[in-house]
PDB file of N, CA and C in Angstrom:
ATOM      1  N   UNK A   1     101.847  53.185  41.995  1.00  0.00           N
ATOM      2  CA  UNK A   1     100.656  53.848  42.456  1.00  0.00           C
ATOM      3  C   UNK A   1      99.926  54.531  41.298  1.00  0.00           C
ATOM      4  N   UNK A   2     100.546  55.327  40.684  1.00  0.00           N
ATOM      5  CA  UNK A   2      99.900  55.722  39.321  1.00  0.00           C
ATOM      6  C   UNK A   2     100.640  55.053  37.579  1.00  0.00           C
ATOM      7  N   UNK A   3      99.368  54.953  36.769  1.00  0.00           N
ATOM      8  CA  UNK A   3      99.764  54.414  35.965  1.00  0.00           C
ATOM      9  C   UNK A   3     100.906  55.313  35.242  1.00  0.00           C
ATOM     10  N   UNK A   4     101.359  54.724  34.206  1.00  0.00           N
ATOM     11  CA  UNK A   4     102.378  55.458  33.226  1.00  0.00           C
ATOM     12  C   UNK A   4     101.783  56.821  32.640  1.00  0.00           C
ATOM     13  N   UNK A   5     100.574  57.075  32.396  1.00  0.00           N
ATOM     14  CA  UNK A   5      99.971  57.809  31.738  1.00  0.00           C
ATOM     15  C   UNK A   5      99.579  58.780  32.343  1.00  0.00           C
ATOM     16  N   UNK A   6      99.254  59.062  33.704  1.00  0.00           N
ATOM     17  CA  UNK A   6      99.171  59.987  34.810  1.00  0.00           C
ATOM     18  C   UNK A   6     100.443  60.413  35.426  1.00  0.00           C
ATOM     19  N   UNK A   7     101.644  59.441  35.536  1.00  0.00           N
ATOM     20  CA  UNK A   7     102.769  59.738  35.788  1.00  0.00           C
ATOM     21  C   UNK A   7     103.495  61.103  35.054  1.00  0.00           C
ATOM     22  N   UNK A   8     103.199  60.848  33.109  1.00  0.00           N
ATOM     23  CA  UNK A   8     103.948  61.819  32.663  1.00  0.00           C
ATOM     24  C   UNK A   8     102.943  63.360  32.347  1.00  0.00           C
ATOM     25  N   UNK A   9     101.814  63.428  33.282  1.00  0.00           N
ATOM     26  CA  UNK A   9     100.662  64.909  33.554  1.00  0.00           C
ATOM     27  C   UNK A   9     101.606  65.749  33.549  1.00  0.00           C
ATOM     28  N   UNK A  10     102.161  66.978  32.544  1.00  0.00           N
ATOM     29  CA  UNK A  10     102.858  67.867  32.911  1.00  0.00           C
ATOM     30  C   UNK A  10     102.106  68.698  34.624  1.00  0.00           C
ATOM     31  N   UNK A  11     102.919  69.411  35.258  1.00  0.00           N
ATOM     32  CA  UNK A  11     102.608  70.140  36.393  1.00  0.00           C
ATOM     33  C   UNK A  11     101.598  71.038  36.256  1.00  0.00           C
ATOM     34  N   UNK A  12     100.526  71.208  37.078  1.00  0.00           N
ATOM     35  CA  UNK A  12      99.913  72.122  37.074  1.00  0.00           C
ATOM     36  C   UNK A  12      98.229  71.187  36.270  1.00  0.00           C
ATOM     37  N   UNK A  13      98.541  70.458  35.636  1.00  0.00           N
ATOM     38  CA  UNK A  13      96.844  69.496  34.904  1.00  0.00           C
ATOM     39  C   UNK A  13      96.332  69.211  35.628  1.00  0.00           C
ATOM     40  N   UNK A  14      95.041  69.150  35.844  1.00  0.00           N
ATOM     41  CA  UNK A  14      94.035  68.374  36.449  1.00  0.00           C
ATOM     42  C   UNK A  14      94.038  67.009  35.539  1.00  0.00           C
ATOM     43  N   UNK A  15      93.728  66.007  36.467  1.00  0.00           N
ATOM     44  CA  UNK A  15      93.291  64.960  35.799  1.00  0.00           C
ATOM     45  C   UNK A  15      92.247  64.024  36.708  1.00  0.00           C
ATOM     46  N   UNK A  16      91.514  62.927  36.185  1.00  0.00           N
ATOM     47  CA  UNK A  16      90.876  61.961  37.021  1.00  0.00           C
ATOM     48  C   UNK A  16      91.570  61.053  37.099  1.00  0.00           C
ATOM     49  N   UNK A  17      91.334  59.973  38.488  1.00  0.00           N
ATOM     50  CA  UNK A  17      92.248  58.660  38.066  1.00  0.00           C
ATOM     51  C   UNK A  17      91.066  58.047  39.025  1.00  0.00           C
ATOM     52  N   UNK A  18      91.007  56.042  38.427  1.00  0.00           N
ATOM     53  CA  UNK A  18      90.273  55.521  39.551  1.00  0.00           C
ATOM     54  C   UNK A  18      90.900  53.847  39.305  1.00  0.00           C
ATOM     55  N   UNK A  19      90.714  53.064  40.206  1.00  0.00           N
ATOM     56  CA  UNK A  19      91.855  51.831  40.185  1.00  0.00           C
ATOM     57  C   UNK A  19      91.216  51.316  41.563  1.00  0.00           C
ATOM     58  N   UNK A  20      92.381  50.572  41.534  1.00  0.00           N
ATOM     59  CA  UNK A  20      92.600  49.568  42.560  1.00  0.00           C
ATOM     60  C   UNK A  20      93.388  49.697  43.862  1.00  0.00           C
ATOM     61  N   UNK A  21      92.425  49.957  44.998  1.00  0.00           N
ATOM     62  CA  UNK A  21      93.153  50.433  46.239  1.00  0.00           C
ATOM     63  C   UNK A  21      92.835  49.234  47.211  1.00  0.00           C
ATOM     64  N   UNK A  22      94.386  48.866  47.366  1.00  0.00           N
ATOM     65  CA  UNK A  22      94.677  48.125  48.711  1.00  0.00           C
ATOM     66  C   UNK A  22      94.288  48.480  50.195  1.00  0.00           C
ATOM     67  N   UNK A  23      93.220  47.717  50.968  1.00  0.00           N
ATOM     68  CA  UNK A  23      93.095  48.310  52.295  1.00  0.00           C
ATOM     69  C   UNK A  23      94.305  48.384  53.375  1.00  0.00           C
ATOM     70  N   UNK A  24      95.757  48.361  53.042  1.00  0.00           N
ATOM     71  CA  UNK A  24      96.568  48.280  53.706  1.00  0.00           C
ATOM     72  C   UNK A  24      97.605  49.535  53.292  1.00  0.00           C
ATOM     73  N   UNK A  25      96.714  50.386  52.164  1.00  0.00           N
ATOM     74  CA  UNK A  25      97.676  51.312  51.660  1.00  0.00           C
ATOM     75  C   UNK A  25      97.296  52.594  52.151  1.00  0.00           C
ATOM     76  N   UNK A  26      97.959  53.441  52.023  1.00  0.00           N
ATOM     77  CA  UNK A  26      98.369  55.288  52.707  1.00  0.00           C
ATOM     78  C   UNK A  26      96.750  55.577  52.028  1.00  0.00           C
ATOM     79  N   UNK A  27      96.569  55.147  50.848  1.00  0.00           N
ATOM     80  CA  UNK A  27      95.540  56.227  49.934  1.00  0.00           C
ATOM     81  C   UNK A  27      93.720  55.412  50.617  1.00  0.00           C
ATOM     82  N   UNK A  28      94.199  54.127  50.896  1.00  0.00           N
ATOM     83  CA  UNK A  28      92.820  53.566  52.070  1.00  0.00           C
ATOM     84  C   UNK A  28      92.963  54.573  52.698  1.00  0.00           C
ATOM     85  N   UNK A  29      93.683  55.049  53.514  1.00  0.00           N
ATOM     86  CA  UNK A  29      93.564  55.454  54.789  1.00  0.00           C
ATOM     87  C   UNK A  29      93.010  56.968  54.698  1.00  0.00           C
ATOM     88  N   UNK A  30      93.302  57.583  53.449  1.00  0.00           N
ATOM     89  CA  UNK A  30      93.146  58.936  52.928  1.00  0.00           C
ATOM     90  C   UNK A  30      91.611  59.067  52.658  1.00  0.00           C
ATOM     91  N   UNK A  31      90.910  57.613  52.587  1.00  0.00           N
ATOM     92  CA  UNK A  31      89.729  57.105  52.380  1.00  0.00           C
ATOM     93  C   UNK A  31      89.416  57.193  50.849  1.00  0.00           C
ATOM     94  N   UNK A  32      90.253  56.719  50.010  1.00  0.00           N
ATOM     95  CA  UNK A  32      90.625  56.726  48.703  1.00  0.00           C
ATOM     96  C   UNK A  32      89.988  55.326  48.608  1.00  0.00           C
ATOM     97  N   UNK A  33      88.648  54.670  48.027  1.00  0.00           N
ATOM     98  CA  UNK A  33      88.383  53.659  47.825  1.00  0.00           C
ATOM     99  C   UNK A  33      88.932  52.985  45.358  1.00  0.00           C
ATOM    100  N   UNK A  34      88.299  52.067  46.074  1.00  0.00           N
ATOM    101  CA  UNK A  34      88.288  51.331  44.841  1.00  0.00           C
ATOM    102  C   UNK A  34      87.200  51.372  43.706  1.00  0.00           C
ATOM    103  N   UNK A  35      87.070  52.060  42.675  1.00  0.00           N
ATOM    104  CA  UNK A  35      85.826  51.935  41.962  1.00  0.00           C
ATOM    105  C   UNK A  35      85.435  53.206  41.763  1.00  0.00           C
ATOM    106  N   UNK A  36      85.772  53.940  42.653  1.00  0.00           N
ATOM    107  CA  UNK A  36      85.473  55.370  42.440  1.00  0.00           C
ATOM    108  C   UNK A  36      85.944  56.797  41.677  1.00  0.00           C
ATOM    109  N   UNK A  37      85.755  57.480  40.975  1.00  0.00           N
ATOM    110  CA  UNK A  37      86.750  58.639  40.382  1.00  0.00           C
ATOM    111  C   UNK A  37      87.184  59.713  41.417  1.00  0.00           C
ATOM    112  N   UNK A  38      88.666  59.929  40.902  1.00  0.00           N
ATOM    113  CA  UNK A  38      89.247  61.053  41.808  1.00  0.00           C
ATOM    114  C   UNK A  38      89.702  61.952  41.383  1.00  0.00           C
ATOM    115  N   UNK A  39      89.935  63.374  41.561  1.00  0.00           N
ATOM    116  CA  UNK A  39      90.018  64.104  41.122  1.00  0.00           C
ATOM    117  C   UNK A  39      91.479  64.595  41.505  1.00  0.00           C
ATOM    118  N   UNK A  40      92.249  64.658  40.477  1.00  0.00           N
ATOM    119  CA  UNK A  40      93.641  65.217  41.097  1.00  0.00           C
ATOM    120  C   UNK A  40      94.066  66.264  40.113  1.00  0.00           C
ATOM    121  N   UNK A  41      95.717  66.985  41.090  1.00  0.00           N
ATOM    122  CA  UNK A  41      96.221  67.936  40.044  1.00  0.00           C
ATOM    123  C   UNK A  41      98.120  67.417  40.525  1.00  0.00           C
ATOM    124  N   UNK A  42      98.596  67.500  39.032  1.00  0.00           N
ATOM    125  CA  UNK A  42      99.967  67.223  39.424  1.00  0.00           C
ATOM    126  C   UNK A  42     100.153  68.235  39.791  1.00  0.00           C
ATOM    127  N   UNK A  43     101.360  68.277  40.967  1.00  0.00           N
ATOM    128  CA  UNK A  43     101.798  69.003  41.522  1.00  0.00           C
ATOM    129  C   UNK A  43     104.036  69.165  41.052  1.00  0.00           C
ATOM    130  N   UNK A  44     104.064  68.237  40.201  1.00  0.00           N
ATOM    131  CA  UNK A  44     105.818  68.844  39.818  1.00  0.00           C
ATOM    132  C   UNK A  44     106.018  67.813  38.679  1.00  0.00           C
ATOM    133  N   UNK A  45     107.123  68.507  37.859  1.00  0.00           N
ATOM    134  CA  UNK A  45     107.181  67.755  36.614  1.00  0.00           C
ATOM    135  C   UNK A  45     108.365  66.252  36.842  1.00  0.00           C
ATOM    136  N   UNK A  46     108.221  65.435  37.967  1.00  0.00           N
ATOM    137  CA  UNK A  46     108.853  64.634  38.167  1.00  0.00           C
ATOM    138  C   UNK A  46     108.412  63.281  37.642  1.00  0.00           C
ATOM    139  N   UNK A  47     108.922  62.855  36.596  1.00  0.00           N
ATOM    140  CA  UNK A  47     108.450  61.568  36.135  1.00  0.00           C
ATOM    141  C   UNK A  47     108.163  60.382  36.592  1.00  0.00           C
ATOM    142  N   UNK A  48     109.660  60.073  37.523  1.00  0.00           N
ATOM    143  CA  UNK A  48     109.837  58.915  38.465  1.00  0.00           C
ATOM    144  C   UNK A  48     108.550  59.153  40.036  1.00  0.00           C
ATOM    145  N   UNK A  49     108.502  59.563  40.421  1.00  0.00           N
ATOM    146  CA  UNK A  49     108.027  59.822  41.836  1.00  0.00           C
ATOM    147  C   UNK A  49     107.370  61.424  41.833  1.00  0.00           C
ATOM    148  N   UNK A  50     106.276  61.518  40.876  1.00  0.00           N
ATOM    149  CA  UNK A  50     105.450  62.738  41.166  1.00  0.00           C
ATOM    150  C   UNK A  50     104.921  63.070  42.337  1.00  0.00           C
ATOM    151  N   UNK A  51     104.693  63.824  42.790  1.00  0.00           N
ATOM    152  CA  UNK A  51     103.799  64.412  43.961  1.00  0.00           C
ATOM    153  C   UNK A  51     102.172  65.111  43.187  1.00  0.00           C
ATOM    154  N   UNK A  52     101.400  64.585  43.800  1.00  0.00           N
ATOM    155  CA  UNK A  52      99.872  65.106  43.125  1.00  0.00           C
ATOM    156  C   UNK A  52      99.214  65.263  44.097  1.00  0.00           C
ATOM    157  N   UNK A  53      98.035  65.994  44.024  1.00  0.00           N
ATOM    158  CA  UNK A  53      96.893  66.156  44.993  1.00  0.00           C
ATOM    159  C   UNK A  53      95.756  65.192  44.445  1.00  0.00           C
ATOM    160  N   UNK A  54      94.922  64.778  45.258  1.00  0.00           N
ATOM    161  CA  UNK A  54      94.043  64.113  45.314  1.00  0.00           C
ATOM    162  C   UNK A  54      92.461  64.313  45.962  1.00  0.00           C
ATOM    163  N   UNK A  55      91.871  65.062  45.408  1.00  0.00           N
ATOM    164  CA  UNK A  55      90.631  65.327  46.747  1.00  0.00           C
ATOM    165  C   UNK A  55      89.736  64.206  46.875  1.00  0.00           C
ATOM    166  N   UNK A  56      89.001  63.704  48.391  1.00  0.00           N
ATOM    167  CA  UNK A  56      88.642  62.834  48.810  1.00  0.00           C
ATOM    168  C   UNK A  56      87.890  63.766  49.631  1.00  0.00           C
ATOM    169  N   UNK A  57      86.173  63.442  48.797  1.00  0.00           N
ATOM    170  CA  UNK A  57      85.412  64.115  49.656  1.00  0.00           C
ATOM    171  C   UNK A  57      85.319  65.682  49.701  1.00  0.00           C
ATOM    172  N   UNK A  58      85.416  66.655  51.071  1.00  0.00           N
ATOM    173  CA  UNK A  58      85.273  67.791  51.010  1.00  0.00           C
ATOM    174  C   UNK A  58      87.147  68.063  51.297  1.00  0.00           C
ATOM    175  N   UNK A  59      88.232  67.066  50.911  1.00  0.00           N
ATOM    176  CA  UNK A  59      89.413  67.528  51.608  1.00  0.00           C
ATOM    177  C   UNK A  59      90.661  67.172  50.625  1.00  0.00           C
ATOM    178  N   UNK A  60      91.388  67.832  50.579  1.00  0.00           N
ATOM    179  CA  UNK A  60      92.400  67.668  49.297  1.00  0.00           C
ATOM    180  C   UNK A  60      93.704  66.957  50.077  1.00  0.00           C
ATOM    181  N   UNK A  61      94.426  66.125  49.805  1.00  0.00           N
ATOM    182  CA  UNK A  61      95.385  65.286  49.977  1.00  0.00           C
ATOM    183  C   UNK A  61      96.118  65.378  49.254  1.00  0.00           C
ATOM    184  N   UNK A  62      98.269  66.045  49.659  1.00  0.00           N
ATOM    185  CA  UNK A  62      98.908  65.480  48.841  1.00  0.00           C
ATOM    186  C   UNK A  62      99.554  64.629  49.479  1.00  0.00           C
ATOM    187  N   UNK A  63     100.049  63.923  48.011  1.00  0.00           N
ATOM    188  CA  UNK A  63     100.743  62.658  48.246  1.00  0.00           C
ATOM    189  C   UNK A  63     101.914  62.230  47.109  1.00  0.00           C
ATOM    190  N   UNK A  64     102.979  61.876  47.671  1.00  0.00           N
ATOM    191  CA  UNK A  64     104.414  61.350  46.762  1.00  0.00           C
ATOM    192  C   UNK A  64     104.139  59.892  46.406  1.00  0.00           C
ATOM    193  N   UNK A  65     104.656  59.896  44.773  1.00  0.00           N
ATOM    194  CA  UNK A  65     104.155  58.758  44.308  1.00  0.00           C
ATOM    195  C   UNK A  65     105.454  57.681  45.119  1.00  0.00           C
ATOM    196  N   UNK A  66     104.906  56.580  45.097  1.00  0.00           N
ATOM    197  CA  UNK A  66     105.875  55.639  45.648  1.00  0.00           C
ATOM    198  C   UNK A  66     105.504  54.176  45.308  1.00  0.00           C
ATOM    199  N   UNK A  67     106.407  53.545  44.772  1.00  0.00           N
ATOM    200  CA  UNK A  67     106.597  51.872  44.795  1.00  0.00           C
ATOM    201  C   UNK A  67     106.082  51.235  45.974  1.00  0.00           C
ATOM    202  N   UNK A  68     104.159  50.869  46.089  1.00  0.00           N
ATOM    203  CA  UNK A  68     104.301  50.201  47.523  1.00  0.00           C
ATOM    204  C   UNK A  68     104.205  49.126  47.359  1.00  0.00           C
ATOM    205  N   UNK A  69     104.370  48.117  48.113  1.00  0.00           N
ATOM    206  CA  UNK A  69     104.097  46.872  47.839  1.00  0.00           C
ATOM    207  C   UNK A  69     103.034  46.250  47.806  1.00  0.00           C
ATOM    208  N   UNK A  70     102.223  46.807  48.112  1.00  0.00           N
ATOM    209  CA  UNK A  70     100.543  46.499  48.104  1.00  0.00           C
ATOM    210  C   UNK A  70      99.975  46.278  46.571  1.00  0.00           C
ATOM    211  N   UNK A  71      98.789  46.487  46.585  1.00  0.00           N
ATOM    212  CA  UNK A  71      98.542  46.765  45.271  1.00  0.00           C
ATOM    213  C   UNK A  71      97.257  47.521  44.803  1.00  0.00           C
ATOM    214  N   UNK A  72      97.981  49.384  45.039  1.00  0.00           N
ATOM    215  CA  UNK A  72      97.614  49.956  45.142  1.00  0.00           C
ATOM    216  C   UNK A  72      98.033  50.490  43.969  1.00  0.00           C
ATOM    217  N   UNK A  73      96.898  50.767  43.087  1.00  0.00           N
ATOM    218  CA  UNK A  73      97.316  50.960  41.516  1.00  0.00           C
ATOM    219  C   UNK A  73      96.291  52.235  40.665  1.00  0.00           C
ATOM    220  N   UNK A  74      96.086  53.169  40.603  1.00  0.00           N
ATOM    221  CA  UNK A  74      95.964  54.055  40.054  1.00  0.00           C
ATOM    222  C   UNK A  74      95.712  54.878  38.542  1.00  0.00           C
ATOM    223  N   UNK A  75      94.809  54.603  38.052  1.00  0.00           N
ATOM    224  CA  UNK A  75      94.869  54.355  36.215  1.00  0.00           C
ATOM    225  C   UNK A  75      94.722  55.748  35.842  1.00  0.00           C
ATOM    226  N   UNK A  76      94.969  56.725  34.989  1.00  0.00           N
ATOM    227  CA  UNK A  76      94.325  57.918  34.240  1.00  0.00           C
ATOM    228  C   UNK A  76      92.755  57.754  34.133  1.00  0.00           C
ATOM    229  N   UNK A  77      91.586  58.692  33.990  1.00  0.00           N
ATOM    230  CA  UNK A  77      90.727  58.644  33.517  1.00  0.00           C
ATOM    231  C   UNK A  77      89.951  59.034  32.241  1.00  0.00           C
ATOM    232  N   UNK A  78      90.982  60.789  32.390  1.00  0.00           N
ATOM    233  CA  UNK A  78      90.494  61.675  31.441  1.00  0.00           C
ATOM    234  C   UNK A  78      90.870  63.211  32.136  1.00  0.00           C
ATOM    235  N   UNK A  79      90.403  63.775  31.848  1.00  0.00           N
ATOM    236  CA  UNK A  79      90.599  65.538  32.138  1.00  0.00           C
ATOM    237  C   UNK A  79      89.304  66.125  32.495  1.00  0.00           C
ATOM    238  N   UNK A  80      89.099  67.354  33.580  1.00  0.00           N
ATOM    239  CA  UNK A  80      87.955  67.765  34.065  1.00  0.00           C
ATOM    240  C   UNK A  80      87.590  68.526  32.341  1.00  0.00           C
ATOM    241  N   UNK A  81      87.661  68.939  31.399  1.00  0.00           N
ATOM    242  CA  UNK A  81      87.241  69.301  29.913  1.00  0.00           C
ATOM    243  C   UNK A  81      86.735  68.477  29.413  1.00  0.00           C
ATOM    244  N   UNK A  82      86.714  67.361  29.799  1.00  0.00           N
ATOM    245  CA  UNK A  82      86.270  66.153  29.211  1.00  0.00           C
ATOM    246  C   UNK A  82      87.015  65.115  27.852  1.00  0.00           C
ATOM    247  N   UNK A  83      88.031  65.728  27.974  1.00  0.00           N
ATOM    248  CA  UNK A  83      88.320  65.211  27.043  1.00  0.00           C
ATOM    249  C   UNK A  83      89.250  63.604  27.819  1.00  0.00           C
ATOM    250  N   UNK A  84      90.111  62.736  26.709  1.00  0.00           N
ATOM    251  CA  UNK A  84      91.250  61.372  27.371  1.00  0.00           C
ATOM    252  C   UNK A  84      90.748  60.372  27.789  1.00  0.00           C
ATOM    253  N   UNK A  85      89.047  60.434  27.864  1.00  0.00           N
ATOM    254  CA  UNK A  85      88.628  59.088  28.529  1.00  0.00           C
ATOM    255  C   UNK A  85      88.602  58.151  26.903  1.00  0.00           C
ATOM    256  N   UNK A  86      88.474  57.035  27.570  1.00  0.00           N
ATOM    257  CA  UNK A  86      88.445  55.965  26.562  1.00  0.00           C
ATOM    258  C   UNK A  86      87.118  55.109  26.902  1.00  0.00           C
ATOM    259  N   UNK A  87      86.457  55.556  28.109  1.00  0.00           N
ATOM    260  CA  UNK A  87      85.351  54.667  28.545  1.00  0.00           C
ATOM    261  C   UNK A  87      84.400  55.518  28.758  1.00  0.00           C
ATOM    262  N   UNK A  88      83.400  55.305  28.215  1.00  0.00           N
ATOM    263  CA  UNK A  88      81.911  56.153  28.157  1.00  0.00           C
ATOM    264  C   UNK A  88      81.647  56.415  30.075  1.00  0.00           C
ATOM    265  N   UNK A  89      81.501  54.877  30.748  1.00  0.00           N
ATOM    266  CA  UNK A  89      81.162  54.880  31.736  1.00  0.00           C
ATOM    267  C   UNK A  89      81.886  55.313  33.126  1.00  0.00           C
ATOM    268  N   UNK A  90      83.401  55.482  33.053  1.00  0.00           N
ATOM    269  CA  UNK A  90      83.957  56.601  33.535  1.00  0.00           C
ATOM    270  C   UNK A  90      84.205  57.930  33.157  1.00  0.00           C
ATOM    271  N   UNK A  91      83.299  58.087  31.569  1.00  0.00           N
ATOM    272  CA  UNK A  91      83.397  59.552  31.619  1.00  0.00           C
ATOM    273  C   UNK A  91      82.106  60.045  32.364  1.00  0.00           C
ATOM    274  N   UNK A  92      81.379  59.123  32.527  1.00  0.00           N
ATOM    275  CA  UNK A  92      79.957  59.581  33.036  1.00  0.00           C
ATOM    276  C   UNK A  92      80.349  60.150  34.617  1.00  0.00           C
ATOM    277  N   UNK A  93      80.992  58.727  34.919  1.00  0.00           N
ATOM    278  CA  UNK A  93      80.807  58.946  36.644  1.00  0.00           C
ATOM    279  C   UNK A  93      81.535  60.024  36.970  1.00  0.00           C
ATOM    280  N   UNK A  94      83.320  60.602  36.307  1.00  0.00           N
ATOM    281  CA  UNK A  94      83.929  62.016  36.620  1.00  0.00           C
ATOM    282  C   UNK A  94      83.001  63.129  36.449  1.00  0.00           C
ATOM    283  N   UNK A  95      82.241  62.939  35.018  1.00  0.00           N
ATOM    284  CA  UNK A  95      81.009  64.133  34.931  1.00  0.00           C
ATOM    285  C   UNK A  95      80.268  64.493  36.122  1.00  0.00           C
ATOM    286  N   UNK A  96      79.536  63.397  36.697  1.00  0.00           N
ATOM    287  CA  UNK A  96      78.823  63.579  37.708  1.00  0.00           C
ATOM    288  C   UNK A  96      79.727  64.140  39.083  1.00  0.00           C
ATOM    289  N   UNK A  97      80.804  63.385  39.088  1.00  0.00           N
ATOM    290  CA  UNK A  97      81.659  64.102  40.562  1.00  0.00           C
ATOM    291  C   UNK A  97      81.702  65.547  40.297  1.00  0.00           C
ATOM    292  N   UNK A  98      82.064  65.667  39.490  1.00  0.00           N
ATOM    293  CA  UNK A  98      82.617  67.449  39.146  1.00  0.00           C
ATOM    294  C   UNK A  98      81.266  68.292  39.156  1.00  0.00           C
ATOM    295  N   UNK A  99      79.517  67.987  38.756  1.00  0.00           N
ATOM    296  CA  UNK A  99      79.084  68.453  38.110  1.00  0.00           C
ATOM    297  C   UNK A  99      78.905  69.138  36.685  1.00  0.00           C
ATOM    298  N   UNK A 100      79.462  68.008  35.736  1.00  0.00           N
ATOM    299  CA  UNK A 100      79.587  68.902  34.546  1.00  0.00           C
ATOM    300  C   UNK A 100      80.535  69.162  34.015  1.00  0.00           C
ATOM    301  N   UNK A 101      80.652  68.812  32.918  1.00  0.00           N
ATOM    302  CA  UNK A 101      81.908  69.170  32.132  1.00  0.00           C
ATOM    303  C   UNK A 101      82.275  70.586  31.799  1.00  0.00           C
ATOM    304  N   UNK A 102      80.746  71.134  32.215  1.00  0.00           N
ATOM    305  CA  UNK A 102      81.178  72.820  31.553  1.00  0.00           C
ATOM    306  C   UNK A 102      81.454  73.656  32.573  1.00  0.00           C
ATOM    307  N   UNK A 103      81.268  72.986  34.013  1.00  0.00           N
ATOM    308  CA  UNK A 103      81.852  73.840  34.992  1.00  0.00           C
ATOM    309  C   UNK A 103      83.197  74.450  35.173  1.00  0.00           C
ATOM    310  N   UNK A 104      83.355  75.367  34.737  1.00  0.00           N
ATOM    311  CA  UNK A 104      84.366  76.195  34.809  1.00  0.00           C
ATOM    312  C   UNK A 104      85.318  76.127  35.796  1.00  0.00           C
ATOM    313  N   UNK A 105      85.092  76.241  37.476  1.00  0.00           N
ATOM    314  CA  UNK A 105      85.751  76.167  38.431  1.00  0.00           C
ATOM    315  C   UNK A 105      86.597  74.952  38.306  1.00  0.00           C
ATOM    316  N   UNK A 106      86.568  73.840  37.534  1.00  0.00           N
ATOM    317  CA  UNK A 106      87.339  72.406  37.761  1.00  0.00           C
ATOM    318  C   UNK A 106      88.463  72.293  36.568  1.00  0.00           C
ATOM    319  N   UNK A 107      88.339  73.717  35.511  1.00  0.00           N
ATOM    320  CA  UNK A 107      89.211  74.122  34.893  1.00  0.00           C
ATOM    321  C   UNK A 107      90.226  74.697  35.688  1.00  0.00           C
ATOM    322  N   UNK A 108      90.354  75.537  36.702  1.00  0.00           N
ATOM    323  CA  UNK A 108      91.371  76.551  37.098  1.00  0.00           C
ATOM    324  C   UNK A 108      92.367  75.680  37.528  1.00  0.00           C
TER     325      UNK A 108
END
């Protein structure tokens, strides 16, 4: 579900992630589409099977990482500071979700 690189987020980071969501998976249903940036925060320093939040919309979702069989796949993006992206055009689109890189509130 999440890549290697979001997996090892010490606890407590915000990060973005956006990928490839199966319409047969938990995070469809969370209304977690494909193509879009998401905004999460790890929630424990577990390598194998993290637990993270995810907000979707006006509503925050957690969720335990898990081996599904679908192919429901999950990439890093970058950090609400702006910094970790590697792609201009997903740093744009997290910018725009958050409002701004300098918004303070998406630091806490």
């Amino acid at each position: 579900m999440l890549d290697a690189n979001a997996r090892y987020i010490p606890k407590g980071v915000k990060f973005f992630v956006g990928g490839y969501v199966d319409e047969e998976s938990t995070l469809y249903r969370l209304g977690v589409r494909e193509g879009q940036p998401y905004l999460c925060k790890m929630l424990d320093n577990s390598k194998r099977r993290p637990r993270f939040s995810i907000r979707v919309g006006s509503k925050v979702h957690v969720v335990k990482y898990q081996e599904e069989e679908d192919y429901t796949f999950l990439v890093y993006q970058g950090t609400p500071n702006g910094r970790g992206f590697i792609c201009d055009k997903s740093r744009d689109a997290c910018e725009k979700l958050i409002g701004g890189f300098n918004n303070t509130y998406w630091r806490r």
